[in-house]
Every structure is written in C-alpha cells, then in structure tokens.
PDB file of N, CA and C in Angstrom:
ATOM      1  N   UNK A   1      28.585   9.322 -21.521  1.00  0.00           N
ATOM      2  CA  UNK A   1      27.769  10.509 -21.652  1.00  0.00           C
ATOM      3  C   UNK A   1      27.068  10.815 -20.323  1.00  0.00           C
ATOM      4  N   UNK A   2      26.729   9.929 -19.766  1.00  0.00           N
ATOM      5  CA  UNK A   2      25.768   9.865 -18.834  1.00  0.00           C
ATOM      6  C   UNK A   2      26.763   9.823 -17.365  1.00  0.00           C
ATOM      7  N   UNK A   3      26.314  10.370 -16.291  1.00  0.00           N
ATOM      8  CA  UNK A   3      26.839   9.590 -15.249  1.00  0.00           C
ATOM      9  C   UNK A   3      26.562   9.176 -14.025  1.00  0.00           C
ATOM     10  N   UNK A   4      26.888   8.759 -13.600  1.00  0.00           N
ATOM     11  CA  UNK A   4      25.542   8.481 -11.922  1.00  0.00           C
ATOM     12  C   UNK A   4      25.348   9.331 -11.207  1.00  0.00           C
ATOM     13  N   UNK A   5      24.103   9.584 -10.976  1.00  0.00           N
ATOM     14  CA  UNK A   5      23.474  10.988  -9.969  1.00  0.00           C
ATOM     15  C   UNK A   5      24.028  10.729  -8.499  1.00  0.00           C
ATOM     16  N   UNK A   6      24.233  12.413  -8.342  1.00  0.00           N
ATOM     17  CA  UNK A   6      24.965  11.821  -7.084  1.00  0.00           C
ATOM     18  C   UNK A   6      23.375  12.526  -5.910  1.00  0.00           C
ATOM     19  N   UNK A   7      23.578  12.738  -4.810  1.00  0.00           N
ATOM     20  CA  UNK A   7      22.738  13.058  -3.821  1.00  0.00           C
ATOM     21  C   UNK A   7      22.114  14.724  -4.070  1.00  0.00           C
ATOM     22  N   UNK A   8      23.307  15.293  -4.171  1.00  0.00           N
ATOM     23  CA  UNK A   8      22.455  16.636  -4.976  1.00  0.00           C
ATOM     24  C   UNK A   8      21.678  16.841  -6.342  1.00  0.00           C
ATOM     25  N   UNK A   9      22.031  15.687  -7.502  1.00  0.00           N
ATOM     26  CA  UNK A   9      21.306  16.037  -8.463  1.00  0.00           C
ATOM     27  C   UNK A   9      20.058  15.180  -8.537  1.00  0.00           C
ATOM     28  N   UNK A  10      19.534  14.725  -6.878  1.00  0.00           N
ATOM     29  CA  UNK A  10      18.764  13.909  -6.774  1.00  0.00           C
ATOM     30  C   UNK A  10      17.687  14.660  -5.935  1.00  0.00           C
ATOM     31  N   UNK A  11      18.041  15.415  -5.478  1.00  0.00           N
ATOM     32  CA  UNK A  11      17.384  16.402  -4.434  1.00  0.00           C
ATOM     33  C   UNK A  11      16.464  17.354  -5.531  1.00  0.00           C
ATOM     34  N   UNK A  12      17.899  18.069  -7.134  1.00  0.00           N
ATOM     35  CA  UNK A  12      17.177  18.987  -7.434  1.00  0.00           C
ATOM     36  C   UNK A  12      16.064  18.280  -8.298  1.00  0.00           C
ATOM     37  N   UNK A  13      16.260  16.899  -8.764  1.00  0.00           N
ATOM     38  CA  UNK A  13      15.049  16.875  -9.147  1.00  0.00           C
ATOM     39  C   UNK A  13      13.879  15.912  -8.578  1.00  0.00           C
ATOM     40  N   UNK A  14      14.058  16.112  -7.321  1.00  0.00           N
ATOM     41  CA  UNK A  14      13.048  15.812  -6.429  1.00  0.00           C
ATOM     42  C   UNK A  14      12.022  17.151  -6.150  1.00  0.00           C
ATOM     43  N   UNK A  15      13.041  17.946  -5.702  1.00  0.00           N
ATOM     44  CA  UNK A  15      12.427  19.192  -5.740  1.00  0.00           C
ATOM     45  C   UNK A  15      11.428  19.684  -7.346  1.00  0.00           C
ATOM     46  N   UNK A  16      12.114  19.709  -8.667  1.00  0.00           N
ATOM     47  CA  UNK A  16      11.060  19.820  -9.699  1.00  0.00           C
ATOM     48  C   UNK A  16      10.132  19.503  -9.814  1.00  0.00           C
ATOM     49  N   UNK A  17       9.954  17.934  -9.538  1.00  0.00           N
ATOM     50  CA  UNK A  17       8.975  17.405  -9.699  1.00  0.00           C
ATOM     51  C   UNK A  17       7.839  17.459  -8.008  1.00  0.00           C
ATOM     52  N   UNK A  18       8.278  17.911  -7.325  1.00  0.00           N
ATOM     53  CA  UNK A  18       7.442  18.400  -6.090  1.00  0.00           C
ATOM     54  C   UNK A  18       6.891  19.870  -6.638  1.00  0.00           C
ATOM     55  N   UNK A  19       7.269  20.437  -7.493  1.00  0.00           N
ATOM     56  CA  UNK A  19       6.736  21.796  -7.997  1.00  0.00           C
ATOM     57  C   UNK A  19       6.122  21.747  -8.586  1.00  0.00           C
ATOM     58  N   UNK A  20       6.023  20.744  -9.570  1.00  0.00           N
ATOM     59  CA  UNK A  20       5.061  20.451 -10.851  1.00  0.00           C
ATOM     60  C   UNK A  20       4.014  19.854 -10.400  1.00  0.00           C
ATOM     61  N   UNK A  21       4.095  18.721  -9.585  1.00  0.00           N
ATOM     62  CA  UNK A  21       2.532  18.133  -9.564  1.00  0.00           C
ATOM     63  C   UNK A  21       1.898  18.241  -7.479  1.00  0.00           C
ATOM     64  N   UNK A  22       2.881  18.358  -7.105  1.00  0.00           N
ATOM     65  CA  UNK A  22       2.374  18.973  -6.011  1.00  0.00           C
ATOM     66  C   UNK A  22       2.362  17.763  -4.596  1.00  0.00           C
ATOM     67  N   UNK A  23       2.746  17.872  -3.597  1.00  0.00           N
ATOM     68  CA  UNK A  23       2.889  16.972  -2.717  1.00  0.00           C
ATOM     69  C   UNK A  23       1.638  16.114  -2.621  1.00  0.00           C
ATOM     70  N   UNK A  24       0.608  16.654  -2.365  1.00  0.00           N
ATOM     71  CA  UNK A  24      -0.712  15.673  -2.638  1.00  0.00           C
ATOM     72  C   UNK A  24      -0.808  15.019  -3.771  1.00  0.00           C
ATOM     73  N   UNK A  25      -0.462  15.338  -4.782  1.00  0.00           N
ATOM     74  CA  UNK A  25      -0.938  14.130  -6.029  1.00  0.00           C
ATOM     75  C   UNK A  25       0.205  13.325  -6.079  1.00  0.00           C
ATOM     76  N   UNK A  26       1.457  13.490  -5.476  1.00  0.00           N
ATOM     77  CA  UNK A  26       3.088  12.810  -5.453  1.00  0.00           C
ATOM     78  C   UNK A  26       2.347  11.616  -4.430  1.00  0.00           C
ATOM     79  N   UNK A  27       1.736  11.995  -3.012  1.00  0.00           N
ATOM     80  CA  UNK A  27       1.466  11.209  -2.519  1.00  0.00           C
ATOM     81  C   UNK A  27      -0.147  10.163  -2.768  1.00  0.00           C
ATOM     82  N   UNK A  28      -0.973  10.607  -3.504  1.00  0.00           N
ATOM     83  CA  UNK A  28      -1.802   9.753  -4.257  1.00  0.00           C
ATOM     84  C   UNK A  28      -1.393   9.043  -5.097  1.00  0.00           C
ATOM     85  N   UNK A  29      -0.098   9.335  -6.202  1.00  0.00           N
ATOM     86  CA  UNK A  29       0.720   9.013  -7.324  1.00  0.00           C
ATOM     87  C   UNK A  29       1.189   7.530  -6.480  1.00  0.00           C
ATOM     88  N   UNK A  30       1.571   7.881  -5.642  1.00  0.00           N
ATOM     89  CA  UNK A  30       2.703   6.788  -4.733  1.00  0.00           C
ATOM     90  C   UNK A  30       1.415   6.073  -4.445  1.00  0.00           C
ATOM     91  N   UNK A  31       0.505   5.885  -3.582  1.00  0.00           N
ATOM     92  CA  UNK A  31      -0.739   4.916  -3.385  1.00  0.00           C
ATOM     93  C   UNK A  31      -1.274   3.728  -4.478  1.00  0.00           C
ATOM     94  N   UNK A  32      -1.593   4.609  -5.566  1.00  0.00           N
ATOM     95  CA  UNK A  32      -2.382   4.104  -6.554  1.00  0.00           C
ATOM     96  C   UNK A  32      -0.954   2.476  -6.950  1.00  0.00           C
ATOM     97  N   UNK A  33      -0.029   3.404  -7.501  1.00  0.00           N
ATOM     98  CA  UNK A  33       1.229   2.184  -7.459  1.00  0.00           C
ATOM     99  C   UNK A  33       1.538   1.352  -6.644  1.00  0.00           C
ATOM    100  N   UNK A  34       1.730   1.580  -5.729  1.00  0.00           N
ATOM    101  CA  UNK A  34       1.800   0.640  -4.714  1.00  0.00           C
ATOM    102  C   UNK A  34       0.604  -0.193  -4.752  1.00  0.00           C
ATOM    103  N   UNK A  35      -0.578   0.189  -5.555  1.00  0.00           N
ATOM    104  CA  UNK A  35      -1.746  -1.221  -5.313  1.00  0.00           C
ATOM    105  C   UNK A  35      -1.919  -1.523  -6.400  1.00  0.00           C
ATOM    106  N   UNK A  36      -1.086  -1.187  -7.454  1.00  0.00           N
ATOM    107  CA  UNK A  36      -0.858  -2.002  -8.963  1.00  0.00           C
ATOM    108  C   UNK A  36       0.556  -2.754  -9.285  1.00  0.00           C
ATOM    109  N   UNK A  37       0.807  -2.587  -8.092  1.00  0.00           N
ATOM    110  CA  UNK A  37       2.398  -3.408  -7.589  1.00  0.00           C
ATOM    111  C   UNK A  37       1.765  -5.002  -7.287  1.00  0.00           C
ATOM    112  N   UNK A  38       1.108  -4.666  -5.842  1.00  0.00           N
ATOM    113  CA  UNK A  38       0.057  -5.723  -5.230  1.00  0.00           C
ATOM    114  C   UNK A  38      -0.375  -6.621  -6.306  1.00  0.00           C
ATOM    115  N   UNK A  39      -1.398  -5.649  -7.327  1.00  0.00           N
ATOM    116  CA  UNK A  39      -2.206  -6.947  -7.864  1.00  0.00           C
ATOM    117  C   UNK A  39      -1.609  -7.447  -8.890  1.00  0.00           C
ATOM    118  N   UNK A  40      -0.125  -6.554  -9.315  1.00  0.00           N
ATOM    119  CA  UNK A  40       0.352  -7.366 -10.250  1.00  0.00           C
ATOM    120  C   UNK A  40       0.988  -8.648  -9.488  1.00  0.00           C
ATOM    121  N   UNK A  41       1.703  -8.914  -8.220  1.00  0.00           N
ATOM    122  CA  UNK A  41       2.362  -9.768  -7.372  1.00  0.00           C
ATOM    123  C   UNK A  41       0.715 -11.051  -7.321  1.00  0.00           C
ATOM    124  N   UNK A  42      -0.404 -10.259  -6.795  1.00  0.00           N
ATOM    125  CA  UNK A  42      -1.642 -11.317  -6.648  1.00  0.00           C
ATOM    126  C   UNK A  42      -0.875 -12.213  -7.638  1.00  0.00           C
ATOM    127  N   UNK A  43      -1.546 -11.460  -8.730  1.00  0.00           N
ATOM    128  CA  UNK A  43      -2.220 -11.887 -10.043  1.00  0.00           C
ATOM    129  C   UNK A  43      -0.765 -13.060 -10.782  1.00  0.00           C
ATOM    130  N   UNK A  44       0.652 -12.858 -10.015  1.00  0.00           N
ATOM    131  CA  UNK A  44       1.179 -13.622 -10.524  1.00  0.00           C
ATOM    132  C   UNK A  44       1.732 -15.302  -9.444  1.00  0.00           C
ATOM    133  N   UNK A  45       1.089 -14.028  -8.317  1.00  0.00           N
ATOM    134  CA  UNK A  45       1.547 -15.908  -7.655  1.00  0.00           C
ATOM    135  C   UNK A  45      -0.021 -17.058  -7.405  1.00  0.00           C
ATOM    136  N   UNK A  46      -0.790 -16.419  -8.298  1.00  0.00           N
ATOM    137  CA  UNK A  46      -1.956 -16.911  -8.475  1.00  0.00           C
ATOM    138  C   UNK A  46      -3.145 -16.921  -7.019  1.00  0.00           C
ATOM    139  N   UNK A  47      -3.148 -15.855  -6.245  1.00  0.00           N
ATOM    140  CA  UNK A  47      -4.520 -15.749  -5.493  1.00  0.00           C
ATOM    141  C   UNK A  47      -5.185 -15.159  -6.529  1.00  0.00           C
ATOM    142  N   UNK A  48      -6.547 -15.507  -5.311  1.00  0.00           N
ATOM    143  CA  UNK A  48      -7.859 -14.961  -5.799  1.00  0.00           C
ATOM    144  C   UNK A  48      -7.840 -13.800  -4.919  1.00  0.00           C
ATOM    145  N   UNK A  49      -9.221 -13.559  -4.793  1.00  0.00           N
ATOM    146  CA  UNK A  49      -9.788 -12.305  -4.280  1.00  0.00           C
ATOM    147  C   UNK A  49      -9.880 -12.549  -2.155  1.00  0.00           C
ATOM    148  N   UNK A  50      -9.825 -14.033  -1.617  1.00  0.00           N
ATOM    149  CA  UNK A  50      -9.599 -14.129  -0.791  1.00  0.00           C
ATOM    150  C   UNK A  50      -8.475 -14.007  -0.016  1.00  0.00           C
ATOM    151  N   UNK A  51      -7.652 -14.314  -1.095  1.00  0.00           N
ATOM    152  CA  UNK A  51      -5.903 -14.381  -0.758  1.00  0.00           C
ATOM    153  C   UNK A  51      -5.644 -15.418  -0.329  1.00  0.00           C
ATOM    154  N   UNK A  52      -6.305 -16.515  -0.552  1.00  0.00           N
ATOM    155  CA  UNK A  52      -6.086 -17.638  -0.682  1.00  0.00           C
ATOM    156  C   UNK A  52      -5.254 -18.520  -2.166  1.00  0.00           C
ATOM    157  N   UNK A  53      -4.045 -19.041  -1.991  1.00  0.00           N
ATOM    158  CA  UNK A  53      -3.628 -19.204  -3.559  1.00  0.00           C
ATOM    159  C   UNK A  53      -4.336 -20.476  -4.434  1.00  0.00           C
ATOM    160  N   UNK A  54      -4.645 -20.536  -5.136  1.00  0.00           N
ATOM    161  CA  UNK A  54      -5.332 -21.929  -6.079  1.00  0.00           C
ATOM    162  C   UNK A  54      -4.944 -23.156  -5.625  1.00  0.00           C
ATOM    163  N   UNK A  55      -3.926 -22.953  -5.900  1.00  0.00           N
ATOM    164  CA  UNK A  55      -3.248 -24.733  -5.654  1.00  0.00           C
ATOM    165  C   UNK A  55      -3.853 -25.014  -4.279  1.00  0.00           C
ATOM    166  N   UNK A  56      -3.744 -24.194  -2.979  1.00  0.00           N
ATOM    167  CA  UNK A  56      -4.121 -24.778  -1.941  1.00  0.00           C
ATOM    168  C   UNK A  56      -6.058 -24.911  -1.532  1.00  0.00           C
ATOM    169  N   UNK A  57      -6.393 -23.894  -2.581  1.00  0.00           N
ATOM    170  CA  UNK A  57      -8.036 -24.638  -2.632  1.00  0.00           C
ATOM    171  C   UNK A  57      -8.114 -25.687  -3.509  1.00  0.00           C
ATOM    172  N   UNK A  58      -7.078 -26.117  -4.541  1.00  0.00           N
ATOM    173  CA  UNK A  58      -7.565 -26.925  -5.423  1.00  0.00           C
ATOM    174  C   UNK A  58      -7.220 -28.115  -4.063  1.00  0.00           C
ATOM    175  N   UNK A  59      -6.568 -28.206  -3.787  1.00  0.00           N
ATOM    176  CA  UNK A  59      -5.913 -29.545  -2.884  1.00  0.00           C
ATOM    177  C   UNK A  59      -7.034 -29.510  -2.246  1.00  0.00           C
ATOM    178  N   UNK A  60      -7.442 -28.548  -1.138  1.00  0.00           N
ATOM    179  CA  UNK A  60      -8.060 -28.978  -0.323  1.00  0.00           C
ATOM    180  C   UNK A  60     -10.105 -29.647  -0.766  1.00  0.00           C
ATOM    181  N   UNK A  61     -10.147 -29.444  -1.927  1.00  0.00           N
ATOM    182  CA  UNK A  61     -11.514 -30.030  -2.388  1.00  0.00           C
ATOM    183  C   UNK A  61     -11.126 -31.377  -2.870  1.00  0.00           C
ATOM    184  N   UNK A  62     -10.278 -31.874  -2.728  1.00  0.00           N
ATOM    185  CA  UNK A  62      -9.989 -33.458  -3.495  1.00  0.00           C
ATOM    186  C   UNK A  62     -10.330 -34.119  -2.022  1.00  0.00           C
TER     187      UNK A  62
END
C-alpha cells in the first residue's frame, strides 16, 4: 500500500508543514527536542546534574 518517499514527496511535505507552523516555531520545535533527547541519554547513562556519572563518584568516595 505504502511506498518509500522518494526526494520530492519529501520536499512537498516539508514544505506543508513549513506553512503550518512556521519556520520559527519548526526551529524552537527542533531545540526543545534536541534537549529532551539529552536528558533522556543523561538520565539513562546515569549522570547527575554535574555530568559526572555515579559509578565514578561512588568509586571515588571509598
């Protein structure tokens, strides 16, 4: 049913969606994600807020 987009039906709906919400909020849209990308990556290789990861503060207080 479906079939793989080729370069033009990628353009036109690049273009739609540049009409609908507007190059400034496309490029705030893109920001905000990119730093809920981040803290999901933090949050899974276990830093804190220093960016320091656990295991290597836990080691280094023994």
């Amino acid at each position: 049913m479906f079939r793989q987009l080729g370069p033009t039906e990628l353009l036109i709906i690049l273009g739609i969606i540049i009409l609908l919400f507007g190059v400034g909020r496309l490029s705030k849209i893109g920001s905000e994600l990119g730093q809920g990308i981040r803290a999901f990556r933090k949050g899974v290789k276990g830093e804190d807020e220093s960016g320091e990861a656990k295991d290597q503060k836990d080691q280094s207080a023994d």
